[in-house]
Protein backbone atom coordinates (compact mmCIF):
# COMPACT_ATOMS: atom_id res chain seq x y z
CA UNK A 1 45.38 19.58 146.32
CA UNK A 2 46.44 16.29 144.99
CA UNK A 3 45.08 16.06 142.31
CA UNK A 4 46.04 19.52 141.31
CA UNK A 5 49.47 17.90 142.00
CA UNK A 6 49.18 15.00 139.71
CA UNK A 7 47.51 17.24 136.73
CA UNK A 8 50.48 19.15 136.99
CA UNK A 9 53.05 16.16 137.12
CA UNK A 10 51.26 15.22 133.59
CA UNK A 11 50.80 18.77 132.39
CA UNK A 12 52.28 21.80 130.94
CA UNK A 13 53.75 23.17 134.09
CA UNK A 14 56.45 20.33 134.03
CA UNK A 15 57.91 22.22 131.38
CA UNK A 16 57.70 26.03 132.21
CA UNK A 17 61.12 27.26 132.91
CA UNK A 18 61.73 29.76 135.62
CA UNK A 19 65.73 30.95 135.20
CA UNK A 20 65.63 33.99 137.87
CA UNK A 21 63.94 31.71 140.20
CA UNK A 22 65.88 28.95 139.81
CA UNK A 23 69.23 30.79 139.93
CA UNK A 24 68.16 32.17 143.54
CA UNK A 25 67.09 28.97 144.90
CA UNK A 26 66.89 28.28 147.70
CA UNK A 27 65.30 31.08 149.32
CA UNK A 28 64.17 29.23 152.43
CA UNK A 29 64.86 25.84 154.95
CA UNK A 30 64.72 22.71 152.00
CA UNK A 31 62.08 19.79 154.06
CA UNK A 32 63.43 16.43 153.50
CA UNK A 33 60.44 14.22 154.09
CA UNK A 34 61.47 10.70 155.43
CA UNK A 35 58.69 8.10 155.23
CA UNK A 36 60.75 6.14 157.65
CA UNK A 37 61.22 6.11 161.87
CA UNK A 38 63.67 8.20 163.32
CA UNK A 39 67.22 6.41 163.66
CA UNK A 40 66.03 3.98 160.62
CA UNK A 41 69.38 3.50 158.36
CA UNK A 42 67.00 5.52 155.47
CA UNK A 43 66.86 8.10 158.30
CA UNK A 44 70.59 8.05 159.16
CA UNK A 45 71.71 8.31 155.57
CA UNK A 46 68.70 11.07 154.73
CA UNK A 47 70.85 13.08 157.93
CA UNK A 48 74.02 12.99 156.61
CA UNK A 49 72.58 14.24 153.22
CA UNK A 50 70.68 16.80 155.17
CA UNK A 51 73.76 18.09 156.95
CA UNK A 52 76.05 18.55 153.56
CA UNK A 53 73.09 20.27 151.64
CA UNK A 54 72.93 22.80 154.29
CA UNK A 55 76.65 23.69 153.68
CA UNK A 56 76.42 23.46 149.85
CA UNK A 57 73.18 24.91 149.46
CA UNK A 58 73.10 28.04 152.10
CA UNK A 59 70.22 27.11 153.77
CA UNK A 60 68.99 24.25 156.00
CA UNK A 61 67.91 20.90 155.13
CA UNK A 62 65.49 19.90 157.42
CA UNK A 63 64.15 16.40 157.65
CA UNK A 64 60.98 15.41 158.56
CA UNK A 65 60.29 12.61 159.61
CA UNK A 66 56.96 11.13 158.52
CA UNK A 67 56.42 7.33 158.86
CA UNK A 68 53.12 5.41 158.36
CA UNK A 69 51.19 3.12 155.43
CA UNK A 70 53.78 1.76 154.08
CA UNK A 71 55.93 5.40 153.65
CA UNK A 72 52.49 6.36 151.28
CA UNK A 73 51.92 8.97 154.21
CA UNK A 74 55.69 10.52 153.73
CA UNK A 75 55.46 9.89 149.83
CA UNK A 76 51.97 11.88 149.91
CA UNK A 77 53.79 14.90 151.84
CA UNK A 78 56.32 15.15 149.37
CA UNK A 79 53.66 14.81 146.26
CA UNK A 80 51.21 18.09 147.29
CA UNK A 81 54.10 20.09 147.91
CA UNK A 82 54.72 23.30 145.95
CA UNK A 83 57.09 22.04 143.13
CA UNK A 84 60.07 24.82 143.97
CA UNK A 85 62.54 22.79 145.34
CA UNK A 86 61.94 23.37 149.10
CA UNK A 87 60.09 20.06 149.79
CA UNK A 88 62.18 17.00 148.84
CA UNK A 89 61.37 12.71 149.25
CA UNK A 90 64.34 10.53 150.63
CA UNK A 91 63.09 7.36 149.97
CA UNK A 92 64.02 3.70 149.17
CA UNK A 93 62.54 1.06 146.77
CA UNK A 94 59.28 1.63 148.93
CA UNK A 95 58.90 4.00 146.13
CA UNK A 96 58.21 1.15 143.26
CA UNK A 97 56.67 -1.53 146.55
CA UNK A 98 53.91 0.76 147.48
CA UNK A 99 51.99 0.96 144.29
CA UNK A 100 51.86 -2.60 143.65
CA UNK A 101 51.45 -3.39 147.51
CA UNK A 102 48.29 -0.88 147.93
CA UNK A 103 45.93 -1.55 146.26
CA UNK A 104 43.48 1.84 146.54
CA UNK A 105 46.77 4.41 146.65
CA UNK A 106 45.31 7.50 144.75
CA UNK A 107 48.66 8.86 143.25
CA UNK A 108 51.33 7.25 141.04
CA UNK A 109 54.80 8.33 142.99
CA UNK A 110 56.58 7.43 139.39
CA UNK A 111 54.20 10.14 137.81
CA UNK A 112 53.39 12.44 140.80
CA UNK A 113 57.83 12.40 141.50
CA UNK A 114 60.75 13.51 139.69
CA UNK A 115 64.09 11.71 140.56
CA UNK A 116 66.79 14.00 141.37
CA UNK A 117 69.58 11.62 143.01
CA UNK A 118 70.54 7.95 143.39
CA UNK A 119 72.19 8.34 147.24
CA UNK A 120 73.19 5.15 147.94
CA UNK A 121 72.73 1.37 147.75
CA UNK A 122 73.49 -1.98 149.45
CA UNK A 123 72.23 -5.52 149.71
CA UNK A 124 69.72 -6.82 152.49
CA UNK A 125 70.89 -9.34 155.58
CA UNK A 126 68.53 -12.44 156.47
CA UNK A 127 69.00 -13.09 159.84
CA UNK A 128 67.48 -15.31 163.12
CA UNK A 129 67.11 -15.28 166.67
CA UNK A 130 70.16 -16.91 167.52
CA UNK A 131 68.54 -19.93 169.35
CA UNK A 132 67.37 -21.02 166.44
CA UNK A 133 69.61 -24.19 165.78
CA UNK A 134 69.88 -23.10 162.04
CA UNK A 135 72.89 -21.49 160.36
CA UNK A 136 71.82 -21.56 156.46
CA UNK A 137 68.80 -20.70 155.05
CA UNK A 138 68.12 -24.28 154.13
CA UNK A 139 68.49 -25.33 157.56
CA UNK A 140 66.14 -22.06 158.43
CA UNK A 141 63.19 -23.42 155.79
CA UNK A 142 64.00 -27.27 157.31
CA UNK A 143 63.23 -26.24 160.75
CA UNK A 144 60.31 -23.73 160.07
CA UNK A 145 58.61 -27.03 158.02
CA UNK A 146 59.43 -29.70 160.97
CA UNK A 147 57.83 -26.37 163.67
CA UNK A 148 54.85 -24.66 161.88
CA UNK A 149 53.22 -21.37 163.44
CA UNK A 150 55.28 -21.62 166.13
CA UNK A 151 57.94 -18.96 164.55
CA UNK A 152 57.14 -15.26 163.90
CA UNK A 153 58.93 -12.63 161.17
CA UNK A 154 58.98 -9.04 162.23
CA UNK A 155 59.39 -6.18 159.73
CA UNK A 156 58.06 -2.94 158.75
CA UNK A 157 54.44 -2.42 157.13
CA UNK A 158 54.67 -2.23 153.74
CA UNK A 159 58.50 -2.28 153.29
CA UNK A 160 60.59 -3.86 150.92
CA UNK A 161 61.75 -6.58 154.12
CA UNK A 162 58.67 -7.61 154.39
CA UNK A 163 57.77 -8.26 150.92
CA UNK A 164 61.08 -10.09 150.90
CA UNK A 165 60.56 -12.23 153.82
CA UNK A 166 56.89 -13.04 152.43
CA UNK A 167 58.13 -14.16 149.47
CA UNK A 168 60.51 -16.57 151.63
CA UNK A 169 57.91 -17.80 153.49
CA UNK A 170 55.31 -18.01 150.68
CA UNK A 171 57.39 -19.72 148.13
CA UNK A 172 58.71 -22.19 150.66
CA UNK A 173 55.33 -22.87 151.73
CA UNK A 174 56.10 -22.08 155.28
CA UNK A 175 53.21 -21.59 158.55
CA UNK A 176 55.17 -18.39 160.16
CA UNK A 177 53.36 -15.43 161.46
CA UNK A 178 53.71 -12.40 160.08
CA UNK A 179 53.99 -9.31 162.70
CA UNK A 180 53.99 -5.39 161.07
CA UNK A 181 55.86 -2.77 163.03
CA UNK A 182 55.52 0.65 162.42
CA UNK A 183 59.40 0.59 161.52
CA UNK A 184 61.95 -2.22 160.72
CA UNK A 185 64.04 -1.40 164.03
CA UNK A 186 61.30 -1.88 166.49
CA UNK A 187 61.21 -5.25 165.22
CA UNK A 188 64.77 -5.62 165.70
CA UNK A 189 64.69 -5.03 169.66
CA UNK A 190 62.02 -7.33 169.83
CA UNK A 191 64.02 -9.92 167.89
CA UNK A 192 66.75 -9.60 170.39
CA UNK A 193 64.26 -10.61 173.51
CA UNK A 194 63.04 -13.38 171.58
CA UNK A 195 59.58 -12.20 170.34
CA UNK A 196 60.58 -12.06 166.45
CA UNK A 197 62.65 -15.13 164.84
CA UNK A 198 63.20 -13.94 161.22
CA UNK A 199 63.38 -10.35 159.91
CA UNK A 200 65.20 -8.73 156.89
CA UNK A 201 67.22 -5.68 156.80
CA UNK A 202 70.15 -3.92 156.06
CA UNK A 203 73.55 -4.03 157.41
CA UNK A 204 74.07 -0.60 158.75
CA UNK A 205 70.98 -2.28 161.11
CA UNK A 206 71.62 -5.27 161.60
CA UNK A 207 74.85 -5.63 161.54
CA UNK A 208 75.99 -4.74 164.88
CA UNK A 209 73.44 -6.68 166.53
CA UNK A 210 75.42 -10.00 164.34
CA UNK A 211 78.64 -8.76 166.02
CA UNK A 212 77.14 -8.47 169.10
CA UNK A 213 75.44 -11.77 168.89
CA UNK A 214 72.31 -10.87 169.49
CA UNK A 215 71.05 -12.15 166.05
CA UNK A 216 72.71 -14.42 163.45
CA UNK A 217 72.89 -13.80 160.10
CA UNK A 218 71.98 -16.54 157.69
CA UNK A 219 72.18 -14.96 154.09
CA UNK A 220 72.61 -12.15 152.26
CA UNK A 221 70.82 -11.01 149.22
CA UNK A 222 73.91 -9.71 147.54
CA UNK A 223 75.24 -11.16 144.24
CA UNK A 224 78.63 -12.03 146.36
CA UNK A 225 79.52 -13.00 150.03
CA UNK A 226 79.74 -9.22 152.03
CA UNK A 227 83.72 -8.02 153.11
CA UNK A 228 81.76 -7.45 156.67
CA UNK A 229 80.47 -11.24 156.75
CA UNK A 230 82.87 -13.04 154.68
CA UNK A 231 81.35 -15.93 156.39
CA UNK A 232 77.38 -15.72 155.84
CA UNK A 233 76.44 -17.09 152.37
CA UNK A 234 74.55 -15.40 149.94
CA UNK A 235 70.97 -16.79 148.68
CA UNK A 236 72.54 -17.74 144.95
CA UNK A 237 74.96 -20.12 147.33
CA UNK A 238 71.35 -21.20 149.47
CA UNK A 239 69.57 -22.68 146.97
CA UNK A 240 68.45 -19.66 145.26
CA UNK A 241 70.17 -19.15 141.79
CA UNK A 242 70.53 -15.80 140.73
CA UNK A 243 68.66 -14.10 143.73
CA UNK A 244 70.00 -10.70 144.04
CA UNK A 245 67.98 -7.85 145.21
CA UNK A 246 69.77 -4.53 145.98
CA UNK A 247 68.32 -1.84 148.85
CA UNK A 248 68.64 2.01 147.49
CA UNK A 249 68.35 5.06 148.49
CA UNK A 250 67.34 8.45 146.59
CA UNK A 251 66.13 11.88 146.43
CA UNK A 252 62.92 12.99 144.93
CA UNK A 253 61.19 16.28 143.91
CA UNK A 254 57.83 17.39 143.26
CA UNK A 255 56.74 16.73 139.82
CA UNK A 256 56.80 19.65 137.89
CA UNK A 257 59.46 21.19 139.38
CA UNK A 258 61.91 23.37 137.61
CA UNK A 259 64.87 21.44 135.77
CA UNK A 260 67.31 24.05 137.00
CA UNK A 261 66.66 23.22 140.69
CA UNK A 262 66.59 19.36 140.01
CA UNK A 263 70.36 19.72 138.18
CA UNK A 264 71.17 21.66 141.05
CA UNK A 265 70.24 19.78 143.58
CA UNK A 266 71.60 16.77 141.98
CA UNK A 267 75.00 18.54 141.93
CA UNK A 268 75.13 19.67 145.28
CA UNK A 269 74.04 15.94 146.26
CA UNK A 270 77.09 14.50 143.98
CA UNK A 271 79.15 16.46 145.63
CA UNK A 272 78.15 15.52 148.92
CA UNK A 273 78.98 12.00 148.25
CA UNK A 274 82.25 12.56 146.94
CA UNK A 275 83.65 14.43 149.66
CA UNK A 276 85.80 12.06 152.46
CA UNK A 277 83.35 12.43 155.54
CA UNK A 278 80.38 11.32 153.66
CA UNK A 279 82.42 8.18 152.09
CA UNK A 280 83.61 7.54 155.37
CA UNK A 281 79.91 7.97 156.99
CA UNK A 282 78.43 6.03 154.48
CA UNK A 283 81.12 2.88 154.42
CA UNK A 284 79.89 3.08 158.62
CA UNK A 285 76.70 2.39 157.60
CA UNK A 286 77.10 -0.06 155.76
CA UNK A 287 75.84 1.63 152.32
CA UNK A 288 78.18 2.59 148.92
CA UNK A 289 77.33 5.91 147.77
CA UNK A 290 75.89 6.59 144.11
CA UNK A 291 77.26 9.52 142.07
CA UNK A 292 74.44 9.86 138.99
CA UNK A 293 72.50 12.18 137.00
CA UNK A 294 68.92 12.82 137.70
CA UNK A 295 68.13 10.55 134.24
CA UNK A 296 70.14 7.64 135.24
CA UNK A 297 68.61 7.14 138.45
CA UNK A 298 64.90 7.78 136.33
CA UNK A 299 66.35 4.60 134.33
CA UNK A 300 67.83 2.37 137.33
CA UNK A 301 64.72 3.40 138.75
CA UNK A 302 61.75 2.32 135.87
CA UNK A 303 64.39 -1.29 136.04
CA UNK A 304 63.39 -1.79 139.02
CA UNK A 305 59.64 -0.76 139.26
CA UNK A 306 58.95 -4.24 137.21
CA UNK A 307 61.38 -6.52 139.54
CA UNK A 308 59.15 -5.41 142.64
CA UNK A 309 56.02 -5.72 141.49
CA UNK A 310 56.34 -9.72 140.48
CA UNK A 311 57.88 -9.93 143.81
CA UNK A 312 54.34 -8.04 145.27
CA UNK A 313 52.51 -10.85 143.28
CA UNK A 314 53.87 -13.69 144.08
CA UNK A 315 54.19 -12.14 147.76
CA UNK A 316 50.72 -12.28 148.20
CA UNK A 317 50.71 -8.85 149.92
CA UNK A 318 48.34 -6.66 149.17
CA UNK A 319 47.26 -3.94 151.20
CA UNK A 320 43.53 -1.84 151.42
């Protein structure tokens, strides 16, 4: 089944138009496959999606959750399903990790995947177990060199987090153990009771576990100082020129399927974002939406395949 999948994402089928089918889609519930933990931020946002393409569309959008190996196991649900439009990805720059991460995947997601909409994007949060006497990240990398192996960073197998936080450690030369969760929250509780003293992750997650004290944010990855954190420096102000890396979201098809029901779910997802609820929802969470056609996001996309891959490298993750 896959690889009738990826012959066809390569193949003549790509092309083959199908107007009366297209103009009557959908015809049944659209899946929404989420490689990610239920009540994940990817999760969260994939809901709210989920909930205006039922009203736009006519008929339900259902997500599934299905988390695992680094989101491969969602992103392989999503590739041997029937290209009609019923079976869609909501994933994040997992998407462009996993291939460089794994090292025996057997499917391309850029080849066997068709972009249909940028969702939304925001910048990642470094934060510690407040008891850490640390505020910056330099004062973070002082203290993890004066203590080694006696700290631990918690994050989510094969995420973009933990190829972050690897490249922290890895580039600083520092001795802190690495321990994989099956998602990026369960690491967060366990940061909270003291277990985990480092993880990386968004600000719809993290962010009211800062307010609450419970963790203390460091840095953030942004190319300026966050409205929510005016106080928390980014990592171009830590010592880290230039360091920007940006957390997305998106919504991908099948490859192969019909270029009708891509445009059409692309509109119906654009006009989701626009409306006041989903703004509101979405500023909640800590993520801006993205209003794009399905060939930008293909290009912001194939920008960032590159970035993440040196960052794999010189990670030193690599996965079986």
């Amino acid at each position: 089944m896959l690889n009738r999948r990826l012959l066809i994402s390569g193949g003549l089928a790509s092309t083959i138009a199908c107007p009366a089918f297209s103009q009557a889609y959908p015809t049944k519930t659209v899946r929404i496959v989420v490689p990610f933990t239920p009540g994940s931020p990817i999760d969260v946002a994939a809901r709210l999606v989920g909930q205006q393409l039922t009203t736009l569309l006519g008929q339900p959008g259902v997500i599934e959750n299905r988390p695992g190996a680094g989101t491969t196991i969602g992103m392989r649900a999503a590739v041997i399903a029937e290209p009609d439009g019923h079976t869609l990805l909501f994933q994040s720059s997992s998407l462009v990790v996993a291939p460089a991460m794994y090292k025996n995947l057997d499917f391309d997601p850029m080849k066997a995947l068709m972009p249909v909409a940028y969702v939304a994007g925001s910048h990642w949060l470094t934060v510690v177990d407040p008891s850490l006497p640390v505020k910056t990240v330099p004062e973070f990398i002082a203290f993890a060199k004066a203590n080694p192996g006696k700290l631990n960073f918690g994050f989510g197998q094969g995420t973009a987090p933990q190829l972050v936080g690897e490249w922290l450690i890895r580039t600083n030369g520092l001795k802190i153990a690495s321990v994989p969760y099956r998602g990026g929250t369960q690491a967060i509780a366990d940061m909270t009771g003291g277990t985990i003293h480092l993880n990386i992750g968004t600000p719809s997650t993290l962010l009211p576990a800062i307010q609450q004290g419970k963790v203390r944010a460091i840095a953030t990855w942004a190319p300026t100082r966050l409205p929510e954190l005016p106080d928390v420096p980014t990592m171009s102000e830590s010592g880290f020129p230039g360091l920007s890396l940006s957390y997305w979201t998106g919504l991908w098809a099948p490859a192969g399927t019909p270029a009708a029901i891509v445009e059409r779910l692309n509109a119906a997802t654009n006009a989701a974002l626009r409306s006041p609820e989903m703004k509101a929802s979405m500023e909640h969470l800590g993520i801006a939406p993205n209003i794009g056609s399905p060939q930008q996001f293909a290009a912001f996309v194939a920008q960032e395949q590159p970035k993440w891959a040196r960052i794999v490298e010189a990670s030193g993750v690599k996965i079986d």
